[in-house]
N, C-alpha and C. Protein backbone atom coordinates (compact mmCIF):
# COMPACT_ATOMS: atom_id res chain seq x y z
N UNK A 1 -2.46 29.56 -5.97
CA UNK A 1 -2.11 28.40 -6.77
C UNK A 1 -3.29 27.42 -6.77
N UNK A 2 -3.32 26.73 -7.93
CA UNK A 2 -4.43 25.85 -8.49
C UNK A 2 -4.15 24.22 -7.54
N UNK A 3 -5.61 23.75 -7.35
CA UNK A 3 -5.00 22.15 -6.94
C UNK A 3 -4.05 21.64 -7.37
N UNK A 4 -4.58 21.52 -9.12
CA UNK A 4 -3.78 20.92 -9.83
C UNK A 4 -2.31 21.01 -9.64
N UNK A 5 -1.87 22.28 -9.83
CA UNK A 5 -0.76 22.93 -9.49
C UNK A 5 -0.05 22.37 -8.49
N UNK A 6 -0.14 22.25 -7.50
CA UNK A 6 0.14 21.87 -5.93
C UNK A 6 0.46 20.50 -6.42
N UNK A 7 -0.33 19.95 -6.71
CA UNK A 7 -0.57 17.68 -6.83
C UNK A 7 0.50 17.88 -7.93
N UNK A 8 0.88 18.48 -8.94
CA UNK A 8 2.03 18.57 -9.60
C UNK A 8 3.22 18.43 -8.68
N UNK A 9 3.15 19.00 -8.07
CA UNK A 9 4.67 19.68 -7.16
C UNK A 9 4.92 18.73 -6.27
N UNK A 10 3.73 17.81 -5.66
CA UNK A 10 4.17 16.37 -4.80
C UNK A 10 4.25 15.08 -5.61
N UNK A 11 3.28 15.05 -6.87
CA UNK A 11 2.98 13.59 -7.24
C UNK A 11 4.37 13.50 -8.47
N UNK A 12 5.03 12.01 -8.70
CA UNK A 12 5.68 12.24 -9.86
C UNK A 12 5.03 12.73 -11.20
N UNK A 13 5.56 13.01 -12.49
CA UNK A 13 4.79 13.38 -13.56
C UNK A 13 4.02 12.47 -13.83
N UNK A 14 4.84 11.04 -13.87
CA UNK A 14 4.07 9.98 -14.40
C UNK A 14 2.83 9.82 -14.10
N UNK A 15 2.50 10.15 -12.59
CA UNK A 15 1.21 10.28 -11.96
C UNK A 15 0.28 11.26 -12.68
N UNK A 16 0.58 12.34 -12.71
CA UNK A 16 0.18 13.39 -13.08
C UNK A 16 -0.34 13.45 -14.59
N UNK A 17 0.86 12.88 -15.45
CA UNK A 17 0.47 12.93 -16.76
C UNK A 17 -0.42 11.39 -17.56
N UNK A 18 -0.85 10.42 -16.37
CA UNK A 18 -1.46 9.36 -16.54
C UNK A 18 -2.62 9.16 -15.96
N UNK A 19 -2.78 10.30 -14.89
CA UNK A 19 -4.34 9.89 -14.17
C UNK A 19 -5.08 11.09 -13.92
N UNK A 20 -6.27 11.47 -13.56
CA UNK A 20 -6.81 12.63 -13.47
C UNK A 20 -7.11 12.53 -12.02
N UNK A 21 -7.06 13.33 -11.00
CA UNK A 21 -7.46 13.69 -10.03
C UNK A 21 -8.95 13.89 -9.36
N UNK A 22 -9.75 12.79 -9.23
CA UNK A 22 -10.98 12.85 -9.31
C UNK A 22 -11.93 13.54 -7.69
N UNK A 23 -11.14 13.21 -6.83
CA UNK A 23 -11.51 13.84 -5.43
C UNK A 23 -10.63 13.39 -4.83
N UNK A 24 -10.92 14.06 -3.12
CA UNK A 24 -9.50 14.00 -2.02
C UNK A 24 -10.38 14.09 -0.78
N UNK A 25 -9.76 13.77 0.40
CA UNK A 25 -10.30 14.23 1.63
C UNK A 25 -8.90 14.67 2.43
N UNK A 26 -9.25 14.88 3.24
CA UNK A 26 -8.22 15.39 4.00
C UNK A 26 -8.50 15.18 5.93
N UNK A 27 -7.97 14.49 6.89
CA UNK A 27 -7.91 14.30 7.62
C UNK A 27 -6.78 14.88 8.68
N UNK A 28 -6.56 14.50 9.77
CA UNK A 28 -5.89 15.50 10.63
C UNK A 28 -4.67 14.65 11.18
N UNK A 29 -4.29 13.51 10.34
CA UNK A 29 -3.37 12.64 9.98
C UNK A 29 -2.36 12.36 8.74
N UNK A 30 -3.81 12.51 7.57
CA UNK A 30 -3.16 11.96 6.43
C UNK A 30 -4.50 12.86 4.90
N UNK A 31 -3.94 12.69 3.93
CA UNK A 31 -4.66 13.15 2.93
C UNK A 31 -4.53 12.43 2.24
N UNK A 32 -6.16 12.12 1.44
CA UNK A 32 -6.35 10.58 0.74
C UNK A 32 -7.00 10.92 -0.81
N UNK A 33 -6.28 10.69 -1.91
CA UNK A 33 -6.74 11.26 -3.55
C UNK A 33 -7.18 9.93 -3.84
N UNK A 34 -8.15 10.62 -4.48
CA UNK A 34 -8.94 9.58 -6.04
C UNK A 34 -8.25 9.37 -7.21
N UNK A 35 -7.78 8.64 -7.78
CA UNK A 35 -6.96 8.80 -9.14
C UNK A 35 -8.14 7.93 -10.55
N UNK A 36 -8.27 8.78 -11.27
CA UNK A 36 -9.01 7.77 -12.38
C UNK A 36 -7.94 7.56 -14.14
N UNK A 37 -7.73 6.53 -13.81
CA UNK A 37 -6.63 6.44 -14.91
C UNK A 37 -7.39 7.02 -16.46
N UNK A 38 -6.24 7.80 -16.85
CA UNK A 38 -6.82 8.14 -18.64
C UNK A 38 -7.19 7.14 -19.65
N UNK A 39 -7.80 7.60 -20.68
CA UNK A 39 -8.37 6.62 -21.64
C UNK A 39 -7.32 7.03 -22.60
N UNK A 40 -6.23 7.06 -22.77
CA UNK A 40 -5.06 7.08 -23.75
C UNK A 40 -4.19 6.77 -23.41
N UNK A 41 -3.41 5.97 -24.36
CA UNK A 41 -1.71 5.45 -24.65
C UNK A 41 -0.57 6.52 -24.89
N UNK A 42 0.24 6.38 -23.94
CA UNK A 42 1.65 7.27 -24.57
C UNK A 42 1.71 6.44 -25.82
N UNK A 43 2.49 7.76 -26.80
CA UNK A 43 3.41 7.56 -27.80
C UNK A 43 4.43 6.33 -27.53
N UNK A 44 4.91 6.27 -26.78
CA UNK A 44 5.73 5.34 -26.58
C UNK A 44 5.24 3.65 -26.69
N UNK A 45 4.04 3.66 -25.88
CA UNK A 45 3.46 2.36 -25.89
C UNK A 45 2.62 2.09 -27.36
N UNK A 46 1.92 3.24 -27.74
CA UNK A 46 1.34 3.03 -29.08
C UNK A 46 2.54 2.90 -30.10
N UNK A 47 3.80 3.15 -30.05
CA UNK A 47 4.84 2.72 -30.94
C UNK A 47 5.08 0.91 -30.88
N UNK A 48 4.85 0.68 -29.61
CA UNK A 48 5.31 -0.53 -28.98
C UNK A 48 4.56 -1.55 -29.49
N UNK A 49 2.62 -1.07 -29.10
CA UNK A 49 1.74 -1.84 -29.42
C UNK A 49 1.30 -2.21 -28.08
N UNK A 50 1.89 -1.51 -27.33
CA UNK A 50 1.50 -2.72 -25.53
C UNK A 50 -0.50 -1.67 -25.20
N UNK A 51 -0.62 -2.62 -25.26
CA UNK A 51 -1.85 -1.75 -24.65
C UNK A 51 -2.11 -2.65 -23.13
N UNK A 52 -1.29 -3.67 -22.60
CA UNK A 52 -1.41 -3.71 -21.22
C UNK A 52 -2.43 -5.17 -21.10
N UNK A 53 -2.96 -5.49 -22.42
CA UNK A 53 -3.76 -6.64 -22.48
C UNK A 53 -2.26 -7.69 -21.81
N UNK A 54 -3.06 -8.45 -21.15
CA UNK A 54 -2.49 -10.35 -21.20
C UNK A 54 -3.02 -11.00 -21.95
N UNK A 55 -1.93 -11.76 -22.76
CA UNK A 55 -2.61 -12.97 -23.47
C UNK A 55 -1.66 -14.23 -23.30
C-alpha cells in the first residue's frame, strides 16, 4: 500500500481532499506531517463566493 493510501485511512477526507502531503518524520513517540494547503475552491464555496478573504 501507497503513503497516500495509508494517510487516507487515518486523516479525515476533508484533510485529504484539501491539502497535499508534503513530508513527515517519524519518531519513537509520535509521527509529525507537513500539510500544504491546495490552490483551489470546492464547488461549494465557489457557488458561495467565500474565498476566505476578511473584509
Amino acid at each position: 500500500m501507497k503513503q497516500w493510501q495509508v494517510l487516507r485511512t487515518v486523516f479525515p477526507d476533508i484533510i485529504t481532499d484539501n491539502f497535499d502531503f508534503v513530508d513527515y518524520k517519524t519518531g519513537d513517540d509520535r509521527h509529525d506531517y507537513w500539510l500544504e494547503e491546495r490552490e483551489y475552491m470546492s464547488r461549494e464555496d465557489y457557488r458561495k463566493a467565500q474565498t476566505g478573504k476578511v473584509v
